[in-house]
Every structure is written in structure tokens, then in C-alpha cells.
C-alpha atoms as a PDB file:
ATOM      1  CA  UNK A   1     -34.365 -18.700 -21.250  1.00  0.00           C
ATOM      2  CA  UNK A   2     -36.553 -21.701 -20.495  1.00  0.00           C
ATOM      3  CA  UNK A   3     -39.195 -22.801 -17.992  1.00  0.00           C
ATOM      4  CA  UNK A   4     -38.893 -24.495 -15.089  1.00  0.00           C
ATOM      5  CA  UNK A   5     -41.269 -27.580 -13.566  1.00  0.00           C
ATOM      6  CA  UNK A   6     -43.337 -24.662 -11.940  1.00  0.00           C
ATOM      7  CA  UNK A   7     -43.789 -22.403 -15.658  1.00  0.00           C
ATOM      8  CA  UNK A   8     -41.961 -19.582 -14.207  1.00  0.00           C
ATOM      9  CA  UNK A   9     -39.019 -18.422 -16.072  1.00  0.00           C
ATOM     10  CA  UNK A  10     -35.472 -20.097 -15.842  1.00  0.00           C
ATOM     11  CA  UNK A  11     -32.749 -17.869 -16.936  1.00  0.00           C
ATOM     12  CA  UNK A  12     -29.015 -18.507 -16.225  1.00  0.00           C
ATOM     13  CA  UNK A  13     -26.224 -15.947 -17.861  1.00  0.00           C
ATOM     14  CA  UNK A  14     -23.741 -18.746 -17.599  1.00  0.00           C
ATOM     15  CA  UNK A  15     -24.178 -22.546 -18.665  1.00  0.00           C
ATOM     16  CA  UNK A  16     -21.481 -23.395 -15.849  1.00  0.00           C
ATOM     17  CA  UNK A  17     -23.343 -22.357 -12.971  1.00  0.00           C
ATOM     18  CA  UNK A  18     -25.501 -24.866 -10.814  1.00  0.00           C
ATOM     19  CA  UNK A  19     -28.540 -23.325 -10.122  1.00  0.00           C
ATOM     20  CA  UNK A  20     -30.643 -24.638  -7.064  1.00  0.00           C
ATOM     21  CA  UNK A  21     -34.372 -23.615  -6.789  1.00  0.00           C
ATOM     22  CA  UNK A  22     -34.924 -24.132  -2.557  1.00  0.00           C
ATOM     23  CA  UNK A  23     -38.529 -22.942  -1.313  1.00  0.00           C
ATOM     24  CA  UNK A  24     -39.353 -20.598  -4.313  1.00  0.00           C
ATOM     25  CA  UNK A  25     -35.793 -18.763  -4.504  1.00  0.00           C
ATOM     26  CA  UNK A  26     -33.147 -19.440  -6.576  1.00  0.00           C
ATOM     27  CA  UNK A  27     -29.749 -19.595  -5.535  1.00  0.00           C
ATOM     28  CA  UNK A  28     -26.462 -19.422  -7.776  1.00  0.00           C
ATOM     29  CA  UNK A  29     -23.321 -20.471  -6.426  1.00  0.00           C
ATOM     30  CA  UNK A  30     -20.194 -20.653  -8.929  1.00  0.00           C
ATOM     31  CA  UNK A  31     -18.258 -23.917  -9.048  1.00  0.00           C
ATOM     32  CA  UNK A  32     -14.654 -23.791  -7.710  1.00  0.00           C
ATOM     33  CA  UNK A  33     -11.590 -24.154  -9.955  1.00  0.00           C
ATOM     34  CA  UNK A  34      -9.259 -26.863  -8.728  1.00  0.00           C
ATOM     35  CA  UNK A  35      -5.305 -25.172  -9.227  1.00  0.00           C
ATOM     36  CA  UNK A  36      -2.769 -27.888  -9.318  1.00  0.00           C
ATOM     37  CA  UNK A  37       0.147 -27.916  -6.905  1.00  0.00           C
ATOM     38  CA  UNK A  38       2.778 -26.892  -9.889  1.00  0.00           C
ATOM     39  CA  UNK A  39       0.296 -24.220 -10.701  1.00  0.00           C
ATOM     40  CA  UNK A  40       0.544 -22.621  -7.456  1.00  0.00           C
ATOM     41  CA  UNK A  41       4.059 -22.845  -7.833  1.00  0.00           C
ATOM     42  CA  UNK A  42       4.435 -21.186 -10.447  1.00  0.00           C
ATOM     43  CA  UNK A  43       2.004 -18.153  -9.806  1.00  0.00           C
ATOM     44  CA  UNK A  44       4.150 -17.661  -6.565  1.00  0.00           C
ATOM     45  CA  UNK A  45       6.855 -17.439  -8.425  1.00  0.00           C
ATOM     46  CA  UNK A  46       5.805 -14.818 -10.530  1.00  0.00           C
ATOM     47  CA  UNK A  47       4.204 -12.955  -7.194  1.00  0.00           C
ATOM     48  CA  UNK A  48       7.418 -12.813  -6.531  1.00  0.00           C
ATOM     49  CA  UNK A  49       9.269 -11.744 -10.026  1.00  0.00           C
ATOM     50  CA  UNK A  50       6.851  -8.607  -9.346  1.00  0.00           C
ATOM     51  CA  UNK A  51       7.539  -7.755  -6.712  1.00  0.00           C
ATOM     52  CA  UNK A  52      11.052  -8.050  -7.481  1.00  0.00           C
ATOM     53  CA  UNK A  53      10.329  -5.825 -10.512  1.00  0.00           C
ATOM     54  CA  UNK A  54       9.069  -3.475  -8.989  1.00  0.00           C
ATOM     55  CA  UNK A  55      11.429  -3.166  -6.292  1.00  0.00           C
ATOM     56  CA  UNK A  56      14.154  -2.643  -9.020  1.00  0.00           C
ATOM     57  CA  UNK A  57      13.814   1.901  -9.185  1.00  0.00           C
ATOM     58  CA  UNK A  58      14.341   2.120  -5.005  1.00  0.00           C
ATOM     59  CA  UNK A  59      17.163  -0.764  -5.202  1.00  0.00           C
ATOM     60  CA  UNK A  60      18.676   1.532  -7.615  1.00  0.00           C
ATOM     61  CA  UNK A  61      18.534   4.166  -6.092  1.00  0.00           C
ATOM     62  CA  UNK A  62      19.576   2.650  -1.981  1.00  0.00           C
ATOM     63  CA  UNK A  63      22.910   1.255  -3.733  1.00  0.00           C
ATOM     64  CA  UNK A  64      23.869   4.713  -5.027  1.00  0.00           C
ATOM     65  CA  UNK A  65      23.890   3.015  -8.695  1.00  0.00           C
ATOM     66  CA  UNK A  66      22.297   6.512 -10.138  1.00  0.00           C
ATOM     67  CA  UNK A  67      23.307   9.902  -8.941  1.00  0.00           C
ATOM     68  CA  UNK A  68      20.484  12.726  -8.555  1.00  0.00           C
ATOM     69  CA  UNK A  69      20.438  15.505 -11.006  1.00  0.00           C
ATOM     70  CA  UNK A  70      22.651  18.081  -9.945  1.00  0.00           C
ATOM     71  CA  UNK A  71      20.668  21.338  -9.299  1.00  0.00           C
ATOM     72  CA  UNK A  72      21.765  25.129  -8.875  1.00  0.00           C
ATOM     73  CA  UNK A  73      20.614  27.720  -6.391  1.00  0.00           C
ATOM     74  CA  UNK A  74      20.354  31.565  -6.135  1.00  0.00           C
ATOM     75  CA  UNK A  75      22.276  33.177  -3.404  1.00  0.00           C
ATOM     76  CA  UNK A  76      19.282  34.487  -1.829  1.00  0.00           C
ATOM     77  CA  UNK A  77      17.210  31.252  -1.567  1.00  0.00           C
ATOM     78  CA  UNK A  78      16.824  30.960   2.185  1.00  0.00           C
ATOM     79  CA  UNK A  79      14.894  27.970   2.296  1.00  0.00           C
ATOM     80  CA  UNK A  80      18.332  25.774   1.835  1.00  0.00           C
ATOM     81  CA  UNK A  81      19.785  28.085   4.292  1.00  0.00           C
ATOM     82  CA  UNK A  82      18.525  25.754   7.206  1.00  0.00           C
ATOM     83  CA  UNK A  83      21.460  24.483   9.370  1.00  0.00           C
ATOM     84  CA  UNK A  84      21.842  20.764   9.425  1.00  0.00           C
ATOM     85  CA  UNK A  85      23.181  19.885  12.671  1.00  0.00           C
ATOM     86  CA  UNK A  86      19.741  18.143  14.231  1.00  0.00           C
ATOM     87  CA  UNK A  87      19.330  14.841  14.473  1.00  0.00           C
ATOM     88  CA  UNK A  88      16.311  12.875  12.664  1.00  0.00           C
ATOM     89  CA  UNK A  89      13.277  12.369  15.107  1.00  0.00           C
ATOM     90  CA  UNK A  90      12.167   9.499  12.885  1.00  0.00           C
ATOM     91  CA  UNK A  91      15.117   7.259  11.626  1.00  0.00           C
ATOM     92  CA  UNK A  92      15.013   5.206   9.016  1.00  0.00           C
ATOM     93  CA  UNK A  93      15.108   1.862  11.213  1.00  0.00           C
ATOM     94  CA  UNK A  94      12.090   3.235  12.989  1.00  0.00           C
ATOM     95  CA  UNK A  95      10.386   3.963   9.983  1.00  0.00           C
ATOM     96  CA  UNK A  96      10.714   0.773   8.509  1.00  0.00           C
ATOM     97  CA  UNK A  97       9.985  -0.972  12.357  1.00  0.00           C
ATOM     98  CA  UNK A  98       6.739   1.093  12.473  1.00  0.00           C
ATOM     99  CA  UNK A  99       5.967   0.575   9.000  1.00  0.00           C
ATOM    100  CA  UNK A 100       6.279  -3.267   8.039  1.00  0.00           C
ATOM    101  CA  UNK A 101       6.762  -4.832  11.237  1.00  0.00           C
ATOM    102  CA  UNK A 102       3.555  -3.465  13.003  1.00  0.00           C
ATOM    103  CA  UNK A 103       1.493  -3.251   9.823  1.00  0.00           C
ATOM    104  CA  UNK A 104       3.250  -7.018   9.117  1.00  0.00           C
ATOM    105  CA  UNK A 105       2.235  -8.350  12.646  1.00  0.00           C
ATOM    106  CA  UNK A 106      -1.421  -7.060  12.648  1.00  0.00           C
ATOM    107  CA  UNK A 107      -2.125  -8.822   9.329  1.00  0.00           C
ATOM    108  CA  UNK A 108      -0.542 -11.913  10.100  1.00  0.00           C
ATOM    109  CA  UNK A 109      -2.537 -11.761  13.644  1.00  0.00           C
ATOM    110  CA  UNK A 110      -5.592 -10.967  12.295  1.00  0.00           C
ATOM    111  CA  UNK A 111      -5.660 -13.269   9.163  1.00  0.00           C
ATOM    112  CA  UNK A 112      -4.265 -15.932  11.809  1.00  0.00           C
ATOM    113  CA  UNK A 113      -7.683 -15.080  14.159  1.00  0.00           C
ATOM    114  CA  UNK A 114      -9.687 -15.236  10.895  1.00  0.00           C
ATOM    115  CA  UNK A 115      -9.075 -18.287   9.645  1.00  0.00           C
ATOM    116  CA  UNK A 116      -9.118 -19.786  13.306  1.00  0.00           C
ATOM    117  CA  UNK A 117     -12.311 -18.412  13.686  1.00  0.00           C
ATOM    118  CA  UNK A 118     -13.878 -20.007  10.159  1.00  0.00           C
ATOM    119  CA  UNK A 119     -12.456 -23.650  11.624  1.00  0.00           C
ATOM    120  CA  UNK A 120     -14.290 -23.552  14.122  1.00  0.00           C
ATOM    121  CA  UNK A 121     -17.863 -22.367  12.574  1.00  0.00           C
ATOM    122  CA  UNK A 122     -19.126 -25.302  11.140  1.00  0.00           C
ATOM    123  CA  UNK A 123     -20.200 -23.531   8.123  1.00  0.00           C
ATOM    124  CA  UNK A 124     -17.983 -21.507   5.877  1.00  0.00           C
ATOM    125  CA  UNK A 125     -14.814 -22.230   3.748  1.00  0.00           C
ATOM    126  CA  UNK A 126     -11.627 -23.947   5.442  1.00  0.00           C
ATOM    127  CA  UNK A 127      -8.992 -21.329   4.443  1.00  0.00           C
ATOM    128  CA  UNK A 128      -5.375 -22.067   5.184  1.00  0.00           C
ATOM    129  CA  UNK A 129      -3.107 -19.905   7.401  1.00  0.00           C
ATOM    130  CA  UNK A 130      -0.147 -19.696   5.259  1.00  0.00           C
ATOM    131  CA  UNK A 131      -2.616 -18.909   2.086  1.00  0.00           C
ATOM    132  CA  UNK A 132      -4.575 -16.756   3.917  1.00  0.00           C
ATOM    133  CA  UNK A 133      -1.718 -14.634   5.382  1.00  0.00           C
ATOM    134  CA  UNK A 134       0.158 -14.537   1.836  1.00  0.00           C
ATOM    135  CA  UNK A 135      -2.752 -13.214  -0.005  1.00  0.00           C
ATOM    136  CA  UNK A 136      -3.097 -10.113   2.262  1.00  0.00           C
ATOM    137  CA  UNK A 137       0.729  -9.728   2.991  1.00  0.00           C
ATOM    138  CA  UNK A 138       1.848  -9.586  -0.659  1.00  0.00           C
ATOM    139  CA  UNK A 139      -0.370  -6.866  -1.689  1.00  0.00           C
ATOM    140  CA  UNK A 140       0.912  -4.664   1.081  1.00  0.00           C
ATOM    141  CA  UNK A 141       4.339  -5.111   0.067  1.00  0.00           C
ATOM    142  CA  UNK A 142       3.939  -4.683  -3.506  1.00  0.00           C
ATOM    143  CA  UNK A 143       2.515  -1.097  -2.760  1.00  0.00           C
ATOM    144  CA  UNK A 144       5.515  -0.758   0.238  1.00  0.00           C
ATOM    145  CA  UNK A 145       7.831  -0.900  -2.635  1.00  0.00           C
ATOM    146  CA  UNK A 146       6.099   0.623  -5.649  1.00  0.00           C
ATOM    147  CA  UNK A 147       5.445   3.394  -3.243  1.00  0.00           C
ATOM    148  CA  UNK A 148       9.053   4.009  -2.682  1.00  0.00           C
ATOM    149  CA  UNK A 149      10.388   3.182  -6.187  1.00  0.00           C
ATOM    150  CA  UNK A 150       8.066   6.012  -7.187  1.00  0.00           C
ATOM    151  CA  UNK A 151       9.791   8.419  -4.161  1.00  0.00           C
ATOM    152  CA  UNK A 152      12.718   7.253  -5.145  1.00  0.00           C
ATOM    153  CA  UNK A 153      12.208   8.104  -9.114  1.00  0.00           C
ATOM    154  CA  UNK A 154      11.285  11.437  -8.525  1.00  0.00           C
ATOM    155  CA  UNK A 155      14.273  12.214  -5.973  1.00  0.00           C
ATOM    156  CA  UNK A 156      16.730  11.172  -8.750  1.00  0.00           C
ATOM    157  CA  UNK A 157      14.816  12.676 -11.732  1.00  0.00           C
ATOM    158  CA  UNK A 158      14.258  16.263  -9.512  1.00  0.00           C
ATOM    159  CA  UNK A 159      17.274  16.655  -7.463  1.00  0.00           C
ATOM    160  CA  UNK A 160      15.592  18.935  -5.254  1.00  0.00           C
ATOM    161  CA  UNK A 161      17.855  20.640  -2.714  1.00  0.00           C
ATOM    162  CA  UNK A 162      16.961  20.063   1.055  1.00  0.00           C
ATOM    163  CA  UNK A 163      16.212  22.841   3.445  1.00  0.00           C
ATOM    164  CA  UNK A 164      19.595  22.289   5.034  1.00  0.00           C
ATOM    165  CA  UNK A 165      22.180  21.754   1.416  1.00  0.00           C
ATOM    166  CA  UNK A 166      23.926  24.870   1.798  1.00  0.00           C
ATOM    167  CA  UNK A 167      25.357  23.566   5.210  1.00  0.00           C
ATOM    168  CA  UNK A 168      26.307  20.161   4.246  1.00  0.00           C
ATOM    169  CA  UNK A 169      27.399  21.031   0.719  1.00  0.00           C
ATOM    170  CA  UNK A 170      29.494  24.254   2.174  1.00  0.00           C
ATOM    171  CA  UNK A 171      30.671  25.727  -1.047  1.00  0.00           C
ATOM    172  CA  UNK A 172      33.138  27.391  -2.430  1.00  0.00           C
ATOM    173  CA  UNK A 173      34.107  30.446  -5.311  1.00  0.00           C
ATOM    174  CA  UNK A 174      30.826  31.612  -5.429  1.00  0.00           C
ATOM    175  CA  UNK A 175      29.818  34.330  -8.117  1.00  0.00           C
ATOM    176  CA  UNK A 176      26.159  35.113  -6.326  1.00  0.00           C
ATOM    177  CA  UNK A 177      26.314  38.381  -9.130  1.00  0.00           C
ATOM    178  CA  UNK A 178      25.917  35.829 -11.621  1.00  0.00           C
ATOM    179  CA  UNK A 179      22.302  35.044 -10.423  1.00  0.00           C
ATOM    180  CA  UNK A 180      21.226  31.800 -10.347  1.00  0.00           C
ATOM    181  CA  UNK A 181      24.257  29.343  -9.650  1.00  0.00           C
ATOM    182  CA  UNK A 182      25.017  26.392 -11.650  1.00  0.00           C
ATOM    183  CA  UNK A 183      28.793  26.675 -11.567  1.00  0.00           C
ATOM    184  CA  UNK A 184      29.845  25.707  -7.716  1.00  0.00           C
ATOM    185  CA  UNK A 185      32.768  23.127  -5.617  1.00  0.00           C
ATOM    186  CA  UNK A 186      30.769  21.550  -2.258  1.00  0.00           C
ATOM    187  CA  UNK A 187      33.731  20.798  -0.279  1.00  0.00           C
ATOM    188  CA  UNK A 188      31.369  18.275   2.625  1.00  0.00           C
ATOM    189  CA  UNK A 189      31.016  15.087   2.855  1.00  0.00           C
ATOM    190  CA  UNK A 190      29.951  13.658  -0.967  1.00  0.00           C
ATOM    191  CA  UNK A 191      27.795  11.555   0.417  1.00  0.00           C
ATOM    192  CA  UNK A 192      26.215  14.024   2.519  1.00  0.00           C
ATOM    193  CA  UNK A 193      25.905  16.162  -0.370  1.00  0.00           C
ATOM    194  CA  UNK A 194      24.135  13.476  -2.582  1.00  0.00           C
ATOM    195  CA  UNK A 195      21.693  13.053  -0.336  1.00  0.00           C
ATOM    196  CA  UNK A 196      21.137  16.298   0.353  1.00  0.00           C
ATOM    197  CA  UNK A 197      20.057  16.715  -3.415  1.00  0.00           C
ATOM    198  CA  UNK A 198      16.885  14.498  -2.557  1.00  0.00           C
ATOM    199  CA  UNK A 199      14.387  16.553  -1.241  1.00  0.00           C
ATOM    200  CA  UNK A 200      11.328  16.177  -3.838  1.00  0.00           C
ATOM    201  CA  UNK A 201       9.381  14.025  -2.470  1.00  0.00           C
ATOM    202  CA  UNK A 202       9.155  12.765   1.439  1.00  0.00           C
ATOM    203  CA  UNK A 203       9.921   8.886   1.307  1.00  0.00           C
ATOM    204  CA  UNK A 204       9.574   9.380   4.973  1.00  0.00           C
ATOM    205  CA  UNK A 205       5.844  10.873   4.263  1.00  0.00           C
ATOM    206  CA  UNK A 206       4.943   8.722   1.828  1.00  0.00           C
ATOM    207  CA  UNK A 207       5.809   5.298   3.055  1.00  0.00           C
ATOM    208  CA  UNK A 208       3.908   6.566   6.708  1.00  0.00           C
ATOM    209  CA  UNK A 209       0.994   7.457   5.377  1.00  0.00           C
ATOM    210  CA  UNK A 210       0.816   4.251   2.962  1.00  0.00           C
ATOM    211  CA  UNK A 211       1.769   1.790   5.725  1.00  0.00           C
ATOM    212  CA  UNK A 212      -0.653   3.494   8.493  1.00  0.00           C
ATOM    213  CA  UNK A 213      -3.782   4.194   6.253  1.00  0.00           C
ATOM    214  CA  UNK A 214      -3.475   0.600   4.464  1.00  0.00           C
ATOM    215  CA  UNK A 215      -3.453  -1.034   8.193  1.00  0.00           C
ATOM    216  CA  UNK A 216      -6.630   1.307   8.783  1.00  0.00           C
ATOM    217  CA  UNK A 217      -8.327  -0.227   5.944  1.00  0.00           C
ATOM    218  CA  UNK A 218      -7.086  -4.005   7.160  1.00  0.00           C
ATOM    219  CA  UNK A 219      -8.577  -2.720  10.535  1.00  0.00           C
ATOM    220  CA  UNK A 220     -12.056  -1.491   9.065  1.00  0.00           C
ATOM    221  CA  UNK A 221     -12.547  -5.012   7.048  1.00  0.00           C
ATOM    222  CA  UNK A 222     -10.741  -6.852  10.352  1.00  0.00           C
ATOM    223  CA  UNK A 223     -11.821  -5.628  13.486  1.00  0.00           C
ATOM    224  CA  UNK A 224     -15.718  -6.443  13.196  1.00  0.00           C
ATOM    225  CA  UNK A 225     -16.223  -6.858  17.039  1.00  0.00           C
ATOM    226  CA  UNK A 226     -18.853  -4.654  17.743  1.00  0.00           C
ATOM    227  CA  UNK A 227     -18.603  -4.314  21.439  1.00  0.00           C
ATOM    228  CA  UNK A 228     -17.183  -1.373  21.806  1.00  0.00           C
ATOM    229  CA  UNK A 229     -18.458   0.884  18.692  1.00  0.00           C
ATOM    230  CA  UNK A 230     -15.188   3.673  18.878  1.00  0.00           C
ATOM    231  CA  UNK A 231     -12.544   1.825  19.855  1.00  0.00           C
ATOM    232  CA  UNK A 232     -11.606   0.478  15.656  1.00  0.00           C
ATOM    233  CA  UNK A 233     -12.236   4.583  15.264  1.00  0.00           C
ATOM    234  CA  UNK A 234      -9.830   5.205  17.794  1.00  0.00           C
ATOM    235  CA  UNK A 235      -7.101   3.307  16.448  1.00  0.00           C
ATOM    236  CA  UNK A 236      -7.655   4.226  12.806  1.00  0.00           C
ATOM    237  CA  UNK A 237      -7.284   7.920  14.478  1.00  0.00           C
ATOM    238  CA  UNK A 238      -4.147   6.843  16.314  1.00  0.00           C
ATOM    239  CA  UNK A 239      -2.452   5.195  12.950  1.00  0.00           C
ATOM    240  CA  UNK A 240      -3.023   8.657  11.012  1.00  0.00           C
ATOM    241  CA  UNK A 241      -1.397  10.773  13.873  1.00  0.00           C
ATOM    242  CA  UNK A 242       1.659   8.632  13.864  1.00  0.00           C
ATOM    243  CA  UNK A 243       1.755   9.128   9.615  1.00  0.00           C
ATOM    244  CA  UNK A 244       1.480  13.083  10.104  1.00  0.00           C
ATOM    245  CA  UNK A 245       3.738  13.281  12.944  1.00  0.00           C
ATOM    246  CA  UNK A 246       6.214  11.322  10.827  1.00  0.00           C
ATOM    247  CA  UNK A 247       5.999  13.442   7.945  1.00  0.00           C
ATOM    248  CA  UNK A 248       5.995  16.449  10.047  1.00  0.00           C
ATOM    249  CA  UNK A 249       9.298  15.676  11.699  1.00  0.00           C
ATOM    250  CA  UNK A 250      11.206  16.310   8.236  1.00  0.00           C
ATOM    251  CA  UNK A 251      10.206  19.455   8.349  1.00  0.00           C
ATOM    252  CA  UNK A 252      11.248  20.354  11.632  1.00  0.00           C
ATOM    253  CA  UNK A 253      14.331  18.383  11.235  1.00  0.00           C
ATOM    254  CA  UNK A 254      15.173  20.757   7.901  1.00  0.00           C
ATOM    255  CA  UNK A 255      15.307  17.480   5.635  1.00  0.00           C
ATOM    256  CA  UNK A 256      12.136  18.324   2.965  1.00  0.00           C
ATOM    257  CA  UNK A 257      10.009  21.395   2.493  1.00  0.00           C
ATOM    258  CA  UNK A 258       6.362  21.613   3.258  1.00  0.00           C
ATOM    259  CA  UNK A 259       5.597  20.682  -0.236  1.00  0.00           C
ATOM    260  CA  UNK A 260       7.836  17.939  -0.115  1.00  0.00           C
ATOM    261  CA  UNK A 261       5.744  16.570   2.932  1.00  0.00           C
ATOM    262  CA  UNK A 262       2.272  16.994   1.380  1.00  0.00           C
ATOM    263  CA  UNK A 263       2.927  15.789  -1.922  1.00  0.00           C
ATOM    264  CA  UNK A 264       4.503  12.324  -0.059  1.00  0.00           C
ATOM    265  CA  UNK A 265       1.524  12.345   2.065  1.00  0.00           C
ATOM    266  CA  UNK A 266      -0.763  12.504  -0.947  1.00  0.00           C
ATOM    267  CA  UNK A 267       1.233   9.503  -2.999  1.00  0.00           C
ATOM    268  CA  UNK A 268       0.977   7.567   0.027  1.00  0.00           C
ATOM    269  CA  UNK A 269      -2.821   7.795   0.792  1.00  0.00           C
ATOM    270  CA  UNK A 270      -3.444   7.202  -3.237  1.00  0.00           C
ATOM    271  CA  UNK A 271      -1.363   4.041  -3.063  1.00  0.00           C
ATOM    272  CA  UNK A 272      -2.762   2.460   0.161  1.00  0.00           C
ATOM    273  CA  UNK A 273      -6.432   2.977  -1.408  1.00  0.00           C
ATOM    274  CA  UNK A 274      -5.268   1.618  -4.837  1.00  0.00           C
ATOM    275  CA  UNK A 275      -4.042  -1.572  -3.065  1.00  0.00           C
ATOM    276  CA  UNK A 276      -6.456  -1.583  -0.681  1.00  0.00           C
ATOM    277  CA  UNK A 277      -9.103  -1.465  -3.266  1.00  0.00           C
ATOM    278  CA  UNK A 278      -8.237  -3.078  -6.449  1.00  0.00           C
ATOM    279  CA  UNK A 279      -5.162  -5.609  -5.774  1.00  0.00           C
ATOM    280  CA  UNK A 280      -5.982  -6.710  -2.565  1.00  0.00           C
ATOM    281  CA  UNK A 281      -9.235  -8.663  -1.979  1.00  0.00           C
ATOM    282  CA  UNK A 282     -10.312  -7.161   1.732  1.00  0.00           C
ATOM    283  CA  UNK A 283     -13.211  -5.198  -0.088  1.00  0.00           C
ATOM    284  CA  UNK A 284     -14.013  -7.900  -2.561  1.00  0.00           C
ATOM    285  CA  UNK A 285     -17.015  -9.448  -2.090  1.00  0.00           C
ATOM    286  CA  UNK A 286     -16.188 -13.716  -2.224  1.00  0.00           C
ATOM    287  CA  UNK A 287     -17.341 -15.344  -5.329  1.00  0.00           C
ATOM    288  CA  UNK A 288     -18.311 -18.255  -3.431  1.00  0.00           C
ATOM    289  CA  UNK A 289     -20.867 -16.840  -1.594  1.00  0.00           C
ATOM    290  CA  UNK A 290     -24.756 -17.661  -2.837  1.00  0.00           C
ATOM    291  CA  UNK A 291     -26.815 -14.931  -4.424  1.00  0.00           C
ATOM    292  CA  UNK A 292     -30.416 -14.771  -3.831  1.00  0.00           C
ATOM    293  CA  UNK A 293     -32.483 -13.825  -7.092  1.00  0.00           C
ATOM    294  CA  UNK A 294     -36.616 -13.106  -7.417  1.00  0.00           C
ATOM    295  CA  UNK A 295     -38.913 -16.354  -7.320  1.00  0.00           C
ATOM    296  CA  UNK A 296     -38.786 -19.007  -9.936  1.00  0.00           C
ATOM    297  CA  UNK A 297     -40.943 -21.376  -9.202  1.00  0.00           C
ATOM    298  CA  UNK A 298     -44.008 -22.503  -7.154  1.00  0.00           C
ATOM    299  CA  UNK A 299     -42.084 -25.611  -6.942  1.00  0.00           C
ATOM    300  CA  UNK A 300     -40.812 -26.587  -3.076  1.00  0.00           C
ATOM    301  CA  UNK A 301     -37.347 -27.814  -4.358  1.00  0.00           C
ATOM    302  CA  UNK A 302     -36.862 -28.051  -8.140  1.00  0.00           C
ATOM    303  CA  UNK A 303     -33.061 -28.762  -8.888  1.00  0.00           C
ATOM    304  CA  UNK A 304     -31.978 -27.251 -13.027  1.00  0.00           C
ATOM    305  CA  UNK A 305     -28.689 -27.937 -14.229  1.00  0.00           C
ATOM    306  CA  UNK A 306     -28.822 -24.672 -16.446  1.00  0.00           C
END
């Protein structure tokens, strides 16, 4: 601590900050750090090693390189009794289409509108579109696909059987005296019947709710016109009806149990507010931005290199 031209006290935590003293009120503003063009490079590069990475558990598990854990039944389980002749309501193009492309769109139009907007103010940092869409985009697929690697983890590692396994495995020589049922022939389609051993968790819930609810938070940092007060309410509302209707369709369509649903719901919400929150920087507040602190000095304008 040492005094200013004024005798008030002059304290700054860091000796790398510029602090300016403007009519009586201090104000700190960090100095930027210049990042060299083979710099960026190379933290791109390992964005994108990441995200590969991570990606790795539901690549695994889309190519059919692991098979699920093969689970028995009882006899008298009637919640794999379901018959499995309805189609899906929600596909897994349309999932994907709903998910990325409209969640993909809105940031890339909004960060597109933001940085448009900052051009034109004649105060305020010129921002790039291509930097300012990749910062926002990568986040949301890095939790897109640690989202499903996790699904897909805990299909393979569970091996749940879906509410409609009985009719797509169909099997055969059953002892149902024995109890429960380890020893069995499935004589449907095998790949039918793999798939039909992934019920534990909803990938269909989970991605939804992630994809919709992280677009809701894009929307509540985003969408900061305030002439109409409901309508960003509205279509936060709108984004978490399609997510539950989603994950409510694999019920009705006999592909997970309720608990299947709900637990895919809950790993999606807690992944779209970890990203949301701590990877992404939509609720960060910038670093670049001055911070007022109390008076100083009586001095008008009294400039310390601290």
C-alpha cells in the first residue's frame, strides 16, 4: 500500500494492473494477453482432441464395437411384456435435427447478431464472428457428446431390458420353474435383440433435455430485447415441452421405463447447467470490463502505474 498525490490510500492486489484515478474513483482494467497465431492453432487443436476424447464411449458403442451385458428375466416380469410393433414418434434423425441443428442455428444467429451489434457501437470490444461463434458452439458440443458417452456407458455396463424385449428377443426352451432366467435362445433379429438390452438410461431423454435447456440458457443471456417482457419466457417454456414430450414418447412407444426417462431427463438438465455454467463463458462476467472501487483521491485525474 502507498499514497497517492491526494494522501488517500493506493492499494493494487496485482503489480500488472494499470490503475487510472478519473474524478475521485479508481478504475482497474486488466491488460490483454496478445496469443500468437501458432498459439491459437494449437489450442484448437487440442479443442478438438477433446472433444474427440470424449466422443470415444458413444463411438464405441454406435459401431457395435462392445456388446451390452446380457441380462436375465423372471417369467412373470410384465414390464418387458410390452409388444414392439409401434413405430418411434421421435426418430433418431429428428432427434439429432431438433437437437444440434436448431440449438446449432440459434447460436450461430445470435452470436452472428451479437457481434454485429458491438461493430456498430462505437464503444465496446471488436469480437470476430468465427471466434465468437466457436467459443459458444464448442462448449455445446462437448456436453452433446459427453452427455451421450455417459448414456451410452451405462446402457452397455446395465443391459437393462426394454419394455418390449420379450417380443423382439422371442425365446425359446424356457424353464420359468427355475425362477429367475439366465439360461435362454432369442431366436429375433440379433440386432434387434442387442438393442433391446439398452434400456437404462433414455439417450433420447437425456440428449432433449440437454440440447433444449442449454438453448434456454443461450436464450436468457441472448435475447435481452426487452420489448416484449414474456415472449424469451415463452420460448424457454416451449423448448422444455418439446424435451418432455420427447422423453415421454419412449415410454409410450415401449422403448425405456419411466425410470429410464427421468433418470435421462435428470443427466441431461445437470449437464446443460454444468456447461452452461462453468465451461462456457455466457454467465461469465468479461475480464475486460472496468471495476469501480471507493474514492482514492481528491485529485481530478491522478494517473499510478501500481
Amino acid at each position: 500500500m502507498h499514497l497517492t498525490s491526494g494522501g488517500a490510500p493506493d492499494w493494487c492486489p496485482d503489480p500488472r494492473v494499470l490503475k487510472v484515478t478519473v474524478g475521485g474513483h479508481c478504475v482497474r482494467r486488466e491488460p490483454k494477453t496478445e496469443v500468437s497465431r501458432g498459439s491459437k492453432k494449437s489450442l484448437i487443436l487440442l479443442d478438438l482432441l477433446c472433444l474427440l476424447v470424449v466422443s470415444t464411449p458413444f463411438l464405441i458403442c454406435e459401431l457395435g464395437l462392445v456388446a451390452p451385458v446380457r441380462r436375465g428375466f423372471f417369467c412373470e416380469d410384465n414390464s418387458i411384456r410390452f409388444p414392439a410393433t409401434r413405430e418411434e414418434t421421435v426418430s433418431d434423425t429428428m432427434l439429432i435435427s431438433v437437437g444440434i441443428l436448431i440449438t446449432g442455428v440459434a447460436i450461430v444467429l445470435g452470436e452472428c447478431h451479437r457481434v454485429n451489434k458491438q461493430r456498430r457501437s462505437e464503444s465496446g470490444p471488436r469480437e470476430g464472428y468465427l471466434s465468437s461463434i466457436y467459443r459458444q458452439i464448442l462448449p455445446f458440443l462437448f456436453g452433446s457428446a459427453l452427455g451421450q458417452s455417459l448414456t451410452n456407458a451405462a446402457k452397455l455396463s446395465a443391459g437393462r431390458l426394454r419394455p418390449h424385449f420379450l417380443s423382439v428377443c422371442q425365446p425359446v426352451g424356457l424353464n420359468c420353474t427355475a425362477g429367475y432366467i439366465e439360461d435362454y435362445t432369442c431366436t429375433g433379429n440379433p440386432s434387434a435383440v442387442t438393442e433391446a438390452r439398452k434400456s437404462f438410461y433414455s439417450g433420447h431423454a437425456s440428449f432433449a433435455m440437454y440440447s433444449m435447456l442449454y438453448l434456454s440458457f443461450y436464450l436468457q443471456v441472448r435475447m435481452t430485447w426487452s420489448g416484449a417482457r414474456l415472449l424469451r419466457p415463452l420460448v424457454q417454456f416451449v423448448l422444455i415441452l418439446v424435451a418432455l414430450y420427447t422423453g415421454f414418447t419412449r415410454i409410450s412407444d415401449h422403448r425405456h421405463h419411466p425410470s429410464d426417462v427421468a433418470i435421462g431427463f435428470l443427466q441431461g438438465a445437470l449437464v446443460a447447467f454444468w456447461v452452461a455454467f462453468y465451461i462456457s463463458d455466457l454467465f461469465r462476467r468479461s475480464k475486460s470490463q472496468p471495476v469501480s472501487v471507493p474514492q482514492c483521491s481528491d485529485s481530478p485525474e491522478t494517473f499510478t502505474n501500481c
